[in-house]
PDB file of N, CA and C in Angstrom:
ATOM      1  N   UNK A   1       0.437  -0.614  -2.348  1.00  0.00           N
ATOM      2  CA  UNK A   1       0.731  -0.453  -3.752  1.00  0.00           C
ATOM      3  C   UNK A   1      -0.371   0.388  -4.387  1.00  0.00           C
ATOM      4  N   UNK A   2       0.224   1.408  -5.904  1.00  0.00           N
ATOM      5  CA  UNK A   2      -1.413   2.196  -5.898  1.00  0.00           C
ATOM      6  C   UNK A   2      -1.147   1.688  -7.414  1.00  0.00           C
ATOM      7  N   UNK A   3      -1.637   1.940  -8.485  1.00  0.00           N
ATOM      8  CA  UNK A   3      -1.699   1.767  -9.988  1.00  0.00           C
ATOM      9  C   UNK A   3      -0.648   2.121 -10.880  1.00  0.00           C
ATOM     10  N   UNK A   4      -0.117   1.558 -11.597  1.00  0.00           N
ATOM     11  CA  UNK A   4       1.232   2.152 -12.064  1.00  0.00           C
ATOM     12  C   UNK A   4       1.012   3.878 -13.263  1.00  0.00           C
ATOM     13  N   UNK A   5      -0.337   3.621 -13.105  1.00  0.00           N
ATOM     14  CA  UNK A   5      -0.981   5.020 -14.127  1.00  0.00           C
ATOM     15  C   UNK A   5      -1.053   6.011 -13.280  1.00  0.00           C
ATOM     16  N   UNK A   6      -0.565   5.754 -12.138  1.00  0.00           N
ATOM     17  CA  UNK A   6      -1.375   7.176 -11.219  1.00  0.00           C
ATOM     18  C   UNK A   6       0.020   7.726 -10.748  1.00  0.00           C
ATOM     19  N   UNK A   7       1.588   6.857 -10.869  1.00  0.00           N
ATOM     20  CA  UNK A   7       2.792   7.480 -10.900  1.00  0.00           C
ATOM     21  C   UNK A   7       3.589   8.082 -12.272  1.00  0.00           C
ATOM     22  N   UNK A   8       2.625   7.665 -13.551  1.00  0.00           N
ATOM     23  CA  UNK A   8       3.128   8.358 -14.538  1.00  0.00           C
ATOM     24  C   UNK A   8       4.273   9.586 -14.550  1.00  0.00           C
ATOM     25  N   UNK A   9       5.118   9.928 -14.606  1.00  0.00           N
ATOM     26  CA  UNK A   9       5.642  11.126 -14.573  1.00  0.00           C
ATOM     27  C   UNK A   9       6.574  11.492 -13.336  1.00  0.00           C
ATOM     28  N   UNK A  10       6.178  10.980 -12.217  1.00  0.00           N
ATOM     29  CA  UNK A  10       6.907  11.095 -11.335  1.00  0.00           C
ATOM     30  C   UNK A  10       8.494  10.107 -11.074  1.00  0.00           C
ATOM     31  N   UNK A  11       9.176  10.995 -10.268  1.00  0.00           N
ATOM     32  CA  UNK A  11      10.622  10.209 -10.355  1.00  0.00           C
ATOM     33  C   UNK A  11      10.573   9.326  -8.700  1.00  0.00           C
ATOM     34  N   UNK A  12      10.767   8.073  -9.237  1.00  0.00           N
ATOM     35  CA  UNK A  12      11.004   6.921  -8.039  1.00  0.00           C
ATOM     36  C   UNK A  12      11.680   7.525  -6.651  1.00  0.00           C
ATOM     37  N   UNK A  13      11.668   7.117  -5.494  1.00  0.00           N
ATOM     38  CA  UNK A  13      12.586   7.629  -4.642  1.00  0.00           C
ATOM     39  C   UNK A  13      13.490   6.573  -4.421  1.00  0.00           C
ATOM     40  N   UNK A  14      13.297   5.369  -4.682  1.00  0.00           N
ATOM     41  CA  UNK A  14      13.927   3.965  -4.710  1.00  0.00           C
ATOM     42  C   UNK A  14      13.114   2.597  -5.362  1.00  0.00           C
ATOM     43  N   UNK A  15      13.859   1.545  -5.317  1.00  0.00           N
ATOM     44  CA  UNK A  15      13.077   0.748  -6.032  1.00  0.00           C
ATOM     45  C   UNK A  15      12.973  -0.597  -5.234  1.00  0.00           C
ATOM     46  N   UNK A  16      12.243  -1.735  -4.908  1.00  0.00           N
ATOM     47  CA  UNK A  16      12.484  -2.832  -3.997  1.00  0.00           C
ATOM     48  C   UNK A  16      11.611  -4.003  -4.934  1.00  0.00           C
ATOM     49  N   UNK A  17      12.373  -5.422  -3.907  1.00  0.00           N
ATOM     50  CA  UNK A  17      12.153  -6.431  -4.663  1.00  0.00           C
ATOM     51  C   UNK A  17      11.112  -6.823  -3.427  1.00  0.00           C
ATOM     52  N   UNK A  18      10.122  -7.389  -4.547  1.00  0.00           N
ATOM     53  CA  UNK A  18       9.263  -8.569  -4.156  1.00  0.00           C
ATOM     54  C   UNK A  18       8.734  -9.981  -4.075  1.00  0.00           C
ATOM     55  N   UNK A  19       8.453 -10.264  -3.511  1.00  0.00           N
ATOM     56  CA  UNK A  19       8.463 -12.059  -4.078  1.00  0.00           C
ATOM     57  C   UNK A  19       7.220 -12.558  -3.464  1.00  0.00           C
ATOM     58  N   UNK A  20       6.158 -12.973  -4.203  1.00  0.00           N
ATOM     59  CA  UNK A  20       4.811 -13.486  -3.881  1.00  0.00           C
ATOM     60  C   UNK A  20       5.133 -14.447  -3.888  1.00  0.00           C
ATOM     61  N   UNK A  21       3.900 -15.284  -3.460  1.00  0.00           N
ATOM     62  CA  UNK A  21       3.778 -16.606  -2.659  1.00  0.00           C
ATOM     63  C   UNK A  21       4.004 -17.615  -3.629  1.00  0.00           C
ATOM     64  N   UNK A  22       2.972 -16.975  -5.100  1.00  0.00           N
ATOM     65  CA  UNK A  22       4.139 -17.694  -5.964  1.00  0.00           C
ATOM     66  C   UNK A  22       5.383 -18.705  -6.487  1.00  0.00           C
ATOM     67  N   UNK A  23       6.304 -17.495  -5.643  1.00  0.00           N
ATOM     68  CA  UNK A  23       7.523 -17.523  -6.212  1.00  0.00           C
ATOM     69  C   UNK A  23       8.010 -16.792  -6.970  1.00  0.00           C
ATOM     70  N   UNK A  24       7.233 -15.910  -8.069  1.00  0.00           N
ATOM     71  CA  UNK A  24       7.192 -15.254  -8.179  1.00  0.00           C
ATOM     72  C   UNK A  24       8.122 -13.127  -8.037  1.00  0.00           C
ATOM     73  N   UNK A  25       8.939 -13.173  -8.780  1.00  0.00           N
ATOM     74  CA  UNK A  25      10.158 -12.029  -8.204  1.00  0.00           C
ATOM     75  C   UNK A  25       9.874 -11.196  -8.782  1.00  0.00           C
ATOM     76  N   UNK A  26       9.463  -9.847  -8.542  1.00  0.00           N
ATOM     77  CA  UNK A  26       9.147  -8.733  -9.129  1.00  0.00           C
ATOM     78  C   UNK A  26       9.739  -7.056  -8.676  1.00  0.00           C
ATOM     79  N   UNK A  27      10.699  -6.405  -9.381  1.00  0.00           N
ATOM     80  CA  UNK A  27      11.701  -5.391  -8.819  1.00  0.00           C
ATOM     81  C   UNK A  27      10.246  -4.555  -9.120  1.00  0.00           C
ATOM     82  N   UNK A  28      10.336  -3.203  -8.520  1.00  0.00           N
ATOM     83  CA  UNK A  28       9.613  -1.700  -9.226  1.00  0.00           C
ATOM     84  C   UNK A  28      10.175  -0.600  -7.997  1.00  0.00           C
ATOM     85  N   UNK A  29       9.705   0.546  -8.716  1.00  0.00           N
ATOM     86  CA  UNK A  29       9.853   1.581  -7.851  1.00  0.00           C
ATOM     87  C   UNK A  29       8.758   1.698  -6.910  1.00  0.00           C
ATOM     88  N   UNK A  30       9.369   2.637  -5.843  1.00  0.00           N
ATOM     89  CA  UNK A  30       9.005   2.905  -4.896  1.00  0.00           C
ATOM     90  C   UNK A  30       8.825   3.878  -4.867  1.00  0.00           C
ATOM     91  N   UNK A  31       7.963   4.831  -3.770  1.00  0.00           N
ATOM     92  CA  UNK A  31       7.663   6.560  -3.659  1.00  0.00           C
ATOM     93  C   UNK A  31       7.734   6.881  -2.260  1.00  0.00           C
ATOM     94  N   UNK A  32       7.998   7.589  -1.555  1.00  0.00           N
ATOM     95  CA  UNK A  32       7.883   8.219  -0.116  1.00  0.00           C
ATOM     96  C   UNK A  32       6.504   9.117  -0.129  1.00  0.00           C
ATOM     97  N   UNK A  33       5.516   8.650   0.381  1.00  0.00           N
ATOM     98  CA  UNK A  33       4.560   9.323   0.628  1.00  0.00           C
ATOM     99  C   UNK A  33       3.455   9.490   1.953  1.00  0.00           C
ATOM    100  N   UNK A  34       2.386   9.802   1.633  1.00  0.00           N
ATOM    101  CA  UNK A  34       1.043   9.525   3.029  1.00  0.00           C
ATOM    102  C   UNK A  34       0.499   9.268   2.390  1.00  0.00           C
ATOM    103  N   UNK A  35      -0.351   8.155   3.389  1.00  0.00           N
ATOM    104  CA  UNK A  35      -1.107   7.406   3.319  1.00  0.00           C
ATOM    105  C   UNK A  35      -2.502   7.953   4.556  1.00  0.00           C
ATOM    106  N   UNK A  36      -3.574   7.704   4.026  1.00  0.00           N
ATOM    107  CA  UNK A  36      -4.590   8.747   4.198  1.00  0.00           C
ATOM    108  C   UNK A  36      -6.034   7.095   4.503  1.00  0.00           C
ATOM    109  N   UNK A  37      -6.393   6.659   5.846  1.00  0.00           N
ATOM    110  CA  UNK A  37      -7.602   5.563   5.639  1.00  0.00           C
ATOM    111  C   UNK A  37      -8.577   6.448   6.495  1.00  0.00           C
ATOM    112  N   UNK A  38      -9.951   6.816   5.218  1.00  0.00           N
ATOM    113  CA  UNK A  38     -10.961   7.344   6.044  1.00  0.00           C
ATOM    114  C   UNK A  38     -10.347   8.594   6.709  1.00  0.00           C
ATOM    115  N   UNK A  39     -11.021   8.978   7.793  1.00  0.00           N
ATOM    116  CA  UNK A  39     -10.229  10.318   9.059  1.00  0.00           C
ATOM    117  C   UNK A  39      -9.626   9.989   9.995  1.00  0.00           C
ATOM    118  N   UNK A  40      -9.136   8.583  10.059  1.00  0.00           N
ATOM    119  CA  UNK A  40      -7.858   8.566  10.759  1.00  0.00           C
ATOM    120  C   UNK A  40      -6.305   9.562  10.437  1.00  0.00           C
ATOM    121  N   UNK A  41      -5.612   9.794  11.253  1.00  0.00           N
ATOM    122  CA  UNK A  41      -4.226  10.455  11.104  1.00  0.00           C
ATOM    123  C   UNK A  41      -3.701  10.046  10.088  1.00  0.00           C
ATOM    124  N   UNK A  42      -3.635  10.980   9.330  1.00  0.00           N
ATOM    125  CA  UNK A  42      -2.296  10.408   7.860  1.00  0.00           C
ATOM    126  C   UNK A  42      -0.858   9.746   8.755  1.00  0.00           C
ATOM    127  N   UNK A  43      -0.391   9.015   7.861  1.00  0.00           N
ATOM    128  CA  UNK A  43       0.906   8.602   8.152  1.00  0.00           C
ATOM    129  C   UNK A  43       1.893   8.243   6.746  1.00  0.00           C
ATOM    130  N   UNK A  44       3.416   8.824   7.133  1.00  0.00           N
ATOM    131  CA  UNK A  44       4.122   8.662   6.192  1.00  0.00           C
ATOM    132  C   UNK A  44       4.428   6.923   5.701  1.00  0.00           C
ATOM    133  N   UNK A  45       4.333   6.962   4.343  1.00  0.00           N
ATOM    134  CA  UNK A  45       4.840   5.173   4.097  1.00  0.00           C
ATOM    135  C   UNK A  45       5.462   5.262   2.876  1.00  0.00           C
ATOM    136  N   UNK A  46       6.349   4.172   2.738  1.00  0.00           N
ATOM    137  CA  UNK A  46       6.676   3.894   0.999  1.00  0.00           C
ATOM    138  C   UNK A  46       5.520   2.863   0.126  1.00  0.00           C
ATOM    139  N   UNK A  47       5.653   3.408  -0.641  1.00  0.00           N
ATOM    140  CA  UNK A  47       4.501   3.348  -1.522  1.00  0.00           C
ATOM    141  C   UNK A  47       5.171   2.700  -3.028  1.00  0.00           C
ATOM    142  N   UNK A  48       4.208   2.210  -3.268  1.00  0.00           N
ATOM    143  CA  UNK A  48       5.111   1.253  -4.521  1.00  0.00           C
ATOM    144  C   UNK A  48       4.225   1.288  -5.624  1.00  0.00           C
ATOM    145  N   UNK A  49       4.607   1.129  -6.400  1.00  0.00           N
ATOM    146  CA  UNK A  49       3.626   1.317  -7.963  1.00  0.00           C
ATOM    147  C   UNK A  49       3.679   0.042  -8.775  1.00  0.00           C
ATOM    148  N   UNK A  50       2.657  -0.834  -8.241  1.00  0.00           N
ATOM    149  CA  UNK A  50       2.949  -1.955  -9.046  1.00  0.00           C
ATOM    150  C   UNK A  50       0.987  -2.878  -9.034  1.00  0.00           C
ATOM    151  N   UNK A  51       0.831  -3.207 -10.230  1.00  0.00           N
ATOM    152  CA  UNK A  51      -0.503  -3.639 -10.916  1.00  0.00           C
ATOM    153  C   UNK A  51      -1.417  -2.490 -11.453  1.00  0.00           C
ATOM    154  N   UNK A  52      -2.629  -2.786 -10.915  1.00  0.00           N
ATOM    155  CA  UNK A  52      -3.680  -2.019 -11.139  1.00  0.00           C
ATOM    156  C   UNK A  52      -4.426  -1.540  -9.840  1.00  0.00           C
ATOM    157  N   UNK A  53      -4.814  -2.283  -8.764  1.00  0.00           N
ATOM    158  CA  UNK A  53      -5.712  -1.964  -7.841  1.00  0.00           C
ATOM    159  C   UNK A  53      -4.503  -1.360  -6.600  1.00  0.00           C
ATOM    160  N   UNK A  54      -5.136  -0.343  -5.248  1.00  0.00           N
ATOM    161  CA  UNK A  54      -4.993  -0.480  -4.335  1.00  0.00           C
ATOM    162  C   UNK A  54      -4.737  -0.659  -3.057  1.00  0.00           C
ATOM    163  N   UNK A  55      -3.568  -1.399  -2.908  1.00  0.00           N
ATOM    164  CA  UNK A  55      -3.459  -2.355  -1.446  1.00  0.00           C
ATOM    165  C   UNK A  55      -2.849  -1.586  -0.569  1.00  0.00           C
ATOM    166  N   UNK A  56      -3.392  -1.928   0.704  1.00  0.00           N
ATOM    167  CA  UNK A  56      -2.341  -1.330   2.060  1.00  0.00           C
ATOM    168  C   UNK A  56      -1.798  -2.679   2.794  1.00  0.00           C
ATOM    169  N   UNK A  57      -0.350  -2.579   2.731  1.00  0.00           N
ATOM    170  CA  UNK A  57       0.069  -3.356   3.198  1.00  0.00           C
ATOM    171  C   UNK A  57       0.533  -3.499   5.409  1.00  0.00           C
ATOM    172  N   UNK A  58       0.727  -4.953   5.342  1.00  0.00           N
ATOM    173  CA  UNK A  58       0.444  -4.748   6.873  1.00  0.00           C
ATOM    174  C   UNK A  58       1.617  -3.940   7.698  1.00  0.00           C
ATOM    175  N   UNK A  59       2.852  -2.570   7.299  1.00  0.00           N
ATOM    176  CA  UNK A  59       2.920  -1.712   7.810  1.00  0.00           C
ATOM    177  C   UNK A  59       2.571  -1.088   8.286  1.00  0.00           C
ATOM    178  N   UNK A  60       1.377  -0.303   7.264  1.00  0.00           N
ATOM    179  CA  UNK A  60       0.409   0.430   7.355  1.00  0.00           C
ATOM    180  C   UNK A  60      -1.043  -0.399   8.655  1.00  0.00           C
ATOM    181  N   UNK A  61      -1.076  -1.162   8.279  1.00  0.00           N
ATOM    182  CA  UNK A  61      -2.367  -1.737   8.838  1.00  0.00           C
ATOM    183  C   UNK A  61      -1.828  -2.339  10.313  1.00  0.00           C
ATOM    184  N   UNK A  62      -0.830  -2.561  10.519  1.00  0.00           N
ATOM    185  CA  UNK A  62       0.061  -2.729  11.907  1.00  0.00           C
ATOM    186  C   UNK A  62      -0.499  -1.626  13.254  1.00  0.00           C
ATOM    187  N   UNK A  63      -0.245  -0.400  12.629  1.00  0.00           N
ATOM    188  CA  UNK A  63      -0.868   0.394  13.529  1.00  0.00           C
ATOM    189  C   UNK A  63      -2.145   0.729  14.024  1.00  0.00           C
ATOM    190  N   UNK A  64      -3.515  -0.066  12.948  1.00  0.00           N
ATOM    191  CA  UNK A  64      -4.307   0.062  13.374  1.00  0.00           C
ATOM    192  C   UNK A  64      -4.981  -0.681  14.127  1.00  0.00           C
ATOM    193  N   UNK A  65      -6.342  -0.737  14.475  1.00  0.00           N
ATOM    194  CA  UNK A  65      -7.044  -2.197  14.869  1.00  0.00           C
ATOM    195  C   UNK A  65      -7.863  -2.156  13.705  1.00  0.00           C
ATOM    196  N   UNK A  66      -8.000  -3.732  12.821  1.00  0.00           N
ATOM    197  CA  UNK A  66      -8.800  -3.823  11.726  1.00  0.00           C
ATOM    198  C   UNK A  66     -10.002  -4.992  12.185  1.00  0.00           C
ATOM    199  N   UNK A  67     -11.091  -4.706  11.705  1.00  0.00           N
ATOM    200  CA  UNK A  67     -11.758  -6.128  12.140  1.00  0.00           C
ATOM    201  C   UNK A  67     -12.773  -6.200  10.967  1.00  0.00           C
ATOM    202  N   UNK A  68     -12.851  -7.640  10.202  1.00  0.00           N
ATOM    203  CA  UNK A  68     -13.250  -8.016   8.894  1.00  0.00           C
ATOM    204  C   UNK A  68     -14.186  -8.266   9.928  1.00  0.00           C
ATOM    205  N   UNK A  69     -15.541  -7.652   9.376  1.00  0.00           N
ATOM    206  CA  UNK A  69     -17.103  -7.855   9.514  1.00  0.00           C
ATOM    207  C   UNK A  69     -17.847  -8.950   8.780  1.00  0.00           C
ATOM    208  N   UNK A  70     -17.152 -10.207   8.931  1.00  0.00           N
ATOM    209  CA  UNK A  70     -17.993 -11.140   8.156  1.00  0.00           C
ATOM    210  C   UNK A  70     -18.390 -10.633   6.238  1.00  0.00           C
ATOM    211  N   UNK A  71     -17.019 -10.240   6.092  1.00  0.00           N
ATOM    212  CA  UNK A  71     -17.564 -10.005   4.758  1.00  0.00           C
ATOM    213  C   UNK A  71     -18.000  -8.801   4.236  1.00  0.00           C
ATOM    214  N   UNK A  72     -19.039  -8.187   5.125  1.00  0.00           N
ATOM    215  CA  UNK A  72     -20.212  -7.231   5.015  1.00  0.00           C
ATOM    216  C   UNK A  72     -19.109  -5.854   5.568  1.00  0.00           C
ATOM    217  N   UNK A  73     -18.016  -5.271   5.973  1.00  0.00           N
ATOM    218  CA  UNK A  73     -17.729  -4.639   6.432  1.00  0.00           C
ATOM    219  C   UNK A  73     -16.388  -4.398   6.713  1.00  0.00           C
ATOM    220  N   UNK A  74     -15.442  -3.329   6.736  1.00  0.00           N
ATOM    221  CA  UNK A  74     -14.174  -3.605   7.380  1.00  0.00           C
ATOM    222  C   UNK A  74     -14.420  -2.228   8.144  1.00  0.00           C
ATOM    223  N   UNK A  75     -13.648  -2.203   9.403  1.00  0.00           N
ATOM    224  CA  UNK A  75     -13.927  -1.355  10.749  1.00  0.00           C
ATOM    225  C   UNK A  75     -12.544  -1.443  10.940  1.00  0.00           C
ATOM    226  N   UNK A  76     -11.789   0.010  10.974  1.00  0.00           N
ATOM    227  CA  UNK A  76     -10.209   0.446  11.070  1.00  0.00           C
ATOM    228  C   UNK A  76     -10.547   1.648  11.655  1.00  0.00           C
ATOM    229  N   UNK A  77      -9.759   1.259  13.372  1.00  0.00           N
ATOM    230  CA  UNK A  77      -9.750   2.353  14.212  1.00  0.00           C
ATOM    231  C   UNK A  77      -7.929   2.193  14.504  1.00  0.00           C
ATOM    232  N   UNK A  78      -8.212   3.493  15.584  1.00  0.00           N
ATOM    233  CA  UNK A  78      -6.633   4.085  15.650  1.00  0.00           C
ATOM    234  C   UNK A  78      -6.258   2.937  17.046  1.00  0.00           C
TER     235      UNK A  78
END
């Protein structure tokens, strides 16, 4: 998901529902784009415009190897 200020202007390519843990149900648009971590290989993903911060979801993170460094670090290889 990236910030809903940073799709200003642009036209949706579709829109999908979500549902947090919540319970919680939340529709928005969606975008067809790349996704770019560090100098690893771009890869195409849908991309969604919803809050304020950030997130890569575990599509994206599926393909990599991630390993949380105690906090102090995150390490994402191919």
């Amino acid at each position: 998901m990236i910030p809903e200020s940073r799709v200003k202007g642009l036209q949706p390519d579709d829109s999908a529902r979500f549902v947090f843990p919540d319970g919680t149900v939340v529709e928005s648009d969606t975008f067809r784009g790349i996704v770019r971590l560090g100098d690893l290989e771009p890869v195409t993903a849908e991309i969604t415009a919803l809050g304020t911060e950030f997130i890569v979801g575990i599509r994206i993170l599926s393909r990599y190897e991630v390993i949380l460094d105690h906090g102090r670090r995150v390490i994402v290889s191919p």
